[in-house]
Each structure stands twice: as C-alpha cells, then as structure tokens.
Protein backbone atom coordinates (compact mmCIF):
# COMPACT_ATOMS: atom_id res chain seq x y z
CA UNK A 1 0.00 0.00 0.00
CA UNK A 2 1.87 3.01 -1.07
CA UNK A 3 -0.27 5.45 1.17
CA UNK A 4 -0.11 5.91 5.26
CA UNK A 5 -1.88 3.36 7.17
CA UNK A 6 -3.68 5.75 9.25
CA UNK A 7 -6.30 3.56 11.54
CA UNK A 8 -7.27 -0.26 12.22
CA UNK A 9 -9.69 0.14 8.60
CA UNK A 10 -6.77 1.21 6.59
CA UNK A 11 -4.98 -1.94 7.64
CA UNK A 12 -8.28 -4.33 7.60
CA UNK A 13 -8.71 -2.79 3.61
CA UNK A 14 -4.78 -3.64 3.02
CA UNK A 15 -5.13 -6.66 4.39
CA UNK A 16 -8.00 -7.73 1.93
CA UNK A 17 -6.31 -6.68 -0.96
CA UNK A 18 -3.28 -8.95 0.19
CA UNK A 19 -5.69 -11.41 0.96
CA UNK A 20 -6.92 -11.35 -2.52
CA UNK A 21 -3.47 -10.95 -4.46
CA UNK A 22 -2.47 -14.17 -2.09
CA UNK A 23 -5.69 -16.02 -3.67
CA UNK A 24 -4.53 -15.16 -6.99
CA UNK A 25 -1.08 -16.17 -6.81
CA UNK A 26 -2.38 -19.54 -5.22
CA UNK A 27 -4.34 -20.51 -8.11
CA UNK A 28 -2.08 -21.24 -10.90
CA UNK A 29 0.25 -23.02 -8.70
CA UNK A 30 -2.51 -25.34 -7.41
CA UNK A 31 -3.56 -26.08 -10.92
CA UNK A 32 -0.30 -27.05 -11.73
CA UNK A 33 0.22 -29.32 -8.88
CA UNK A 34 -3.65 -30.79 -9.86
CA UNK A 35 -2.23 -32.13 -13.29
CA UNK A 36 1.07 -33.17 -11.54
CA UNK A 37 -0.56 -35.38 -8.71
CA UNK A 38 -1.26 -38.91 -10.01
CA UNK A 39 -3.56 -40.15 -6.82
CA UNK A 40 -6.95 -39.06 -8.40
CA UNK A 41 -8.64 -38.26 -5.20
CA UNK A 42 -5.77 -36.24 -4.70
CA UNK A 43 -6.26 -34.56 -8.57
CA UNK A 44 -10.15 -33.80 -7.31
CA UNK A 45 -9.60 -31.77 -4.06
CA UNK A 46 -6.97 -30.00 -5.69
CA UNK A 47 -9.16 -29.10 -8.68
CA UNK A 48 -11.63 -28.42 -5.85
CA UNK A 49 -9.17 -26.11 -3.82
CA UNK A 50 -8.35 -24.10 -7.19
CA UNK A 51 -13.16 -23.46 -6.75
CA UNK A 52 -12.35 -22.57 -3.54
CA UNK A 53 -9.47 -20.36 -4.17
CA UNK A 54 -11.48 -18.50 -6.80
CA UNK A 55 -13.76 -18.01 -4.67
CA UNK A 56 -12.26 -16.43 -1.96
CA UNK A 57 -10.63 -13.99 -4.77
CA UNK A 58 -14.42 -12.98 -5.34
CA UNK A 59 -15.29 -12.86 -1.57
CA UNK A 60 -12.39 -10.48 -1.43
CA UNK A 61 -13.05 -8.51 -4.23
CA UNK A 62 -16.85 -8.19 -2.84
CA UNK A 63 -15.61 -6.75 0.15
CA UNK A 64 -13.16 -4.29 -1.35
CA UNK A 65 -15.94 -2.99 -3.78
CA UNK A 66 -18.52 -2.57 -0.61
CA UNK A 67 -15.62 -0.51 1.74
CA UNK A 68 -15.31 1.61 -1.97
CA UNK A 69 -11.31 0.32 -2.74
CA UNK A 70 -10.60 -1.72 -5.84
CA UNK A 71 -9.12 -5.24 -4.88
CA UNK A 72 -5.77 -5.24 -7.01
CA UNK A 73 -3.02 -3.34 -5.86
CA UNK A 74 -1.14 -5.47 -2.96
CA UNK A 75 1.37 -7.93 -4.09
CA UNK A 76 1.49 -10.48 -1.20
CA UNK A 77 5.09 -11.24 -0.91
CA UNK A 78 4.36 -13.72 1.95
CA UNK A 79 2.03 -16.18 -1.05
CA UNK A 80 4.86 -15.66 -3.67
CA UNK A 81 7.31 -17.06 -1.40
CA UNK A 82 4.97 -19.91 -1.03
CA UNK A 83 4.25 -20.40 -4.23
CA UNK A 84 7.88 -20.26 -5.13
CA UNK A 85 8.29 -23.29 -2.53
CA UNK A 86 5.69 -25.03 -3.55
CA UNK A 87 7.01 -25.07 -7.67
CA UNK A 88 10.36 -25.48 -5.71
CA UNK A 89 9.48 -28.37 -3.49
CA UNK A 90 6.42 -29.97 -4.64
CA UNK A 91 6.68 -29.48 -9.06
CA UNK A 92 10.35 -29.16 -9.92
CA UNK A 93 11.79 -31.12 -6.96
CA UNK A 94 13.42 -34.72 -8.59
CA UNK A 95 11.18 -37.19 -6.62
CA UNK A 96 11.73 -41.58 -6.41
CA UNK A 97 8.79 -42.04 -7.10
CA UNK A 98 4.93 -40.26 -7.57
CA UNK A 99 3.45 -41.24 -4.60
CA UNK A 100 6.31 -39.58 -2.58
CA UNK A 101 5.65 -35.88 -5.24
CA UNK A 102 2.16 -36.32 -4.12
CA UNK A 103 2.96 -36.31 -0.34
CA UNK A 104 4.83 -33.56 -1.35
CA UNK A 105 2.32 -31.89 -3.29
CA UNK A 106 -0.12 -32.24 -0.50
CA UNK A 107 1.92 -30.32 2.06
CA UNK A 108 3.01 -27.37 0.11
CA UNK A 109 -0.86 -27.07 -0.69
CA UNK A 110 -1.37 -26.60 3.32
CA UNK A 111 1.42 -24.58 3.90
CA UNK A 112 -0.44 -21.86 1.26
CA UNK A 113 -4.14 -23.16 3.11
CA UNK A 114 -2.45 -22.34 6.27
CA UNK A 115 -1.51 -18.57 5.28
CA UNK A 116 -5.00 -18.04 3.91
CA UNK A 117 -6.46 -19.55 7.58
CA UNK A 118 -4.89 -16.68 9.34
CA UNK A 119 -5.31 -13.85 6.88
CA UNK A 120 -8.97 -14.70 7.46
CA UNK A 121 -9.25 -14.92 10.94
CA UNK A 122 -6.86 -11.77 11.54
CA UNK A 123 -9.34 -9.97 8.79
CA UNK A 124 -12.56 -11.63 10.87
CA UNK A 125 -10.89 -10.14 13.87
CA UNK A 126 -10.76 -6.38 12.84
CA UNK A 127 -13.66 -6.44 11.12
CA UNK A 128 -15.80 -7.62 14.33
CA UNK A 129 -13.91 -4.85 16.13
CA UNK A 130 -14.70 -2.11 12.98
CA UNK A 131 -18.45 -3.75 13.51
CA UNK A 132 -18.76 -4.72 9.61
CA UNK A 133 -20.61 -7.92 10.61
CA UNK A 134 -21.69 -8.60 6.67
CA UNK A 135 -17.82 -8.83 6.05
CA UNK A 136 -17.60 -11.08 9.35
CA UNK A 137 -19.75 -13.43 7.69
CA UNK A 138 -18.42 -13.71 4.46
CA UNK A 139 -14.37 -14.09 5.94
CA UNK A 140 -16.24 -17.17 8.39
CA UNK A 141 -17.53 -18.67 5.03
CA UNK A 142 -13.66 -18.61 3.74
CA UNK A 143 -12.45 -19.43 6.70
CA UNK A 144 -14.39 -22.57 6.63
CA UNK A 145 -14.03 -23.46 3.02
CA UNK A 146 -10.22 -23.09 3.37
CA UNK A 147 -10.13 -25.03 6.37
CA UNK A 148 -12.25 -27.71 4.59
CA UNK A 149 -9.87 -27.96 1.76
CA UNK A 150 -7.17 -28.20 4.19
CA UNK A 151 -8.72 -31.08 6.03
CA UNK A 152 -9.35 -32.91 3.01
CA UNK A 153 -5.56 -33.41 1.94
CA UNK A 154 -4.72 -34.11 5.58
CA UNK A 155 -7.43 -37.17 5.14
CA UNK A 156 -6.26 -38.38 1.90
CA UNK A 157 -2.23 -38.09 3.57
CA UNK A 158 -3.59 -39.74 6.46
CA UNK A 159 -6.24 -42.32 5.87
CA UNK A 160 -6.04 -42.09 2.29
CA UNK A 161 -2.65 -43.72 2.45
CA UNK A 162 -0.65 -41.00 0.51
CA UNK A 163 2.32 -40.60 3.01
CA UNK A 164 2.21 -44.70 3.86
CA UNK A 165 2.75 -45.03 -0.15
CA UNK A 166 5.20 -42.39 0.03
CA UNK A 167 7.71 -44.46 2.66
C-alpha cells in the first residue's frame, strides 16, 4: 500500500487486498500441482481447492468494492514465497517415485491453506472490532471453506494412504 496506514480500517482494507493478491497467486500453482498429482482423489480436491481459491478472490473482491477500494493493488510477498516453494518443493523437486511428489504436493498445498487460515481470521478479527458484521460473515464462510480444503488433503495423507505409499 503506497499510502499511510492511518487507523485499524486502513490496515483491515490492506489486508483484503493482500488477501486477494495471495488467492490469486495460489491458483495457478494449485492447478499445476492438480495435473502433476497422479492419486486421483488427490487430482479432485486440488481441482476443488483451485473453486475454492477463486472463490475467496471474489469474496475479497466483494468486500473491497462494498468498503469503496478496488481489490488489485497489494502484491502479497508472503504467497509468492509460497508459491515459489511449492514449484520449488512440490513441481520441480526430482522425486523416487509419484506417490512420494504427491505427499509432497499435499503439504506445500497446506502450507499456502495455512496462510489463507490466518489472513482470514486476523481480517474476521478487525472487522468484528470495525463492527462490519456482513464482512464477518463472508471471511467465516472462507475461513471454513479453506479449512475444509485443508482437512481434506490431511485425510487423503492420512487415511487415504498417501504418506504410507510415500515411505
């Protein structure tokens, strides 16, 4: 944000817009690690978690559009570095065998899951204290999709028998 961040809605509006670049970033990553997983429950939530992704992007952009501020404009440094591990360590990493790329491919996706958790509860946070309770609504519902998403791939490591393949 190349102005002053003057009060606690300054910061809650920044922190949408990196909310929203982070979405962005996370989608073309996550579609790339969809056509590189071979377990095809694995291929499904992914393709699911790129929906979900999406549609946080829109939930933020909804919210930036209602407090009169135009989504784009943050670049979230903390998602590119993620991304960049996540190409690094679960894409262009030389793995054994698949099984042990999808293992991979599974925790890189909850390391970025994990940073879009706590943008959304910090955002839910402020606004509860700013008393926009439509916005506290909508950052629950992406709270809860993302942490949906990110119990799915902990199943499939778990009791789906990715990381026992992966030994």
């Amino acid at each position: 944000m190349s102005d002053t961040i003057k009060n606690l809605e300054d910061l809650y509006l920044d922190g949408l817009k990196d909310l929203y670049s982070a979405c962005k970033q996370a989608v073309p990553v996550t579609e790339e690690m969809a056509k590189a997983a071979k377990n095809p429950d694995l291929q499904k939530a992914l393709t699911a978690g790129v929906a979900g992704t999406r549609d946080g992007m829109a939930a933020m952009e909804k919210l930036c559009k209602a407090h009169g501020t135009d989504a784009a404009g943050e670049h979230c440094k903390g998602m590119e570095g993620l991304v960049a591990e996540a190409r690094k360590h679960g894409l262009e990493a030389k793995f054994a065998d698949e099984d042990t790329q999808d293992a991979a491919i599974i925790g890189q996706y909850q390391r970025m899951a994990h940073y879009a958790i706590t943008g959304y509860g910090t955002l839910k946070a402020w606004a509860k204290r700013l008393g926009f309770s439509d916005d506290v609504k909508v950052l629950d519902e992406c709270t809860a999709s993302t942490y949906e998403g990110y119990e799915t791939m902990t199943k499939l490591a778990v009791k789906g028998g990715i990381n026992k393949a992966a030994m």
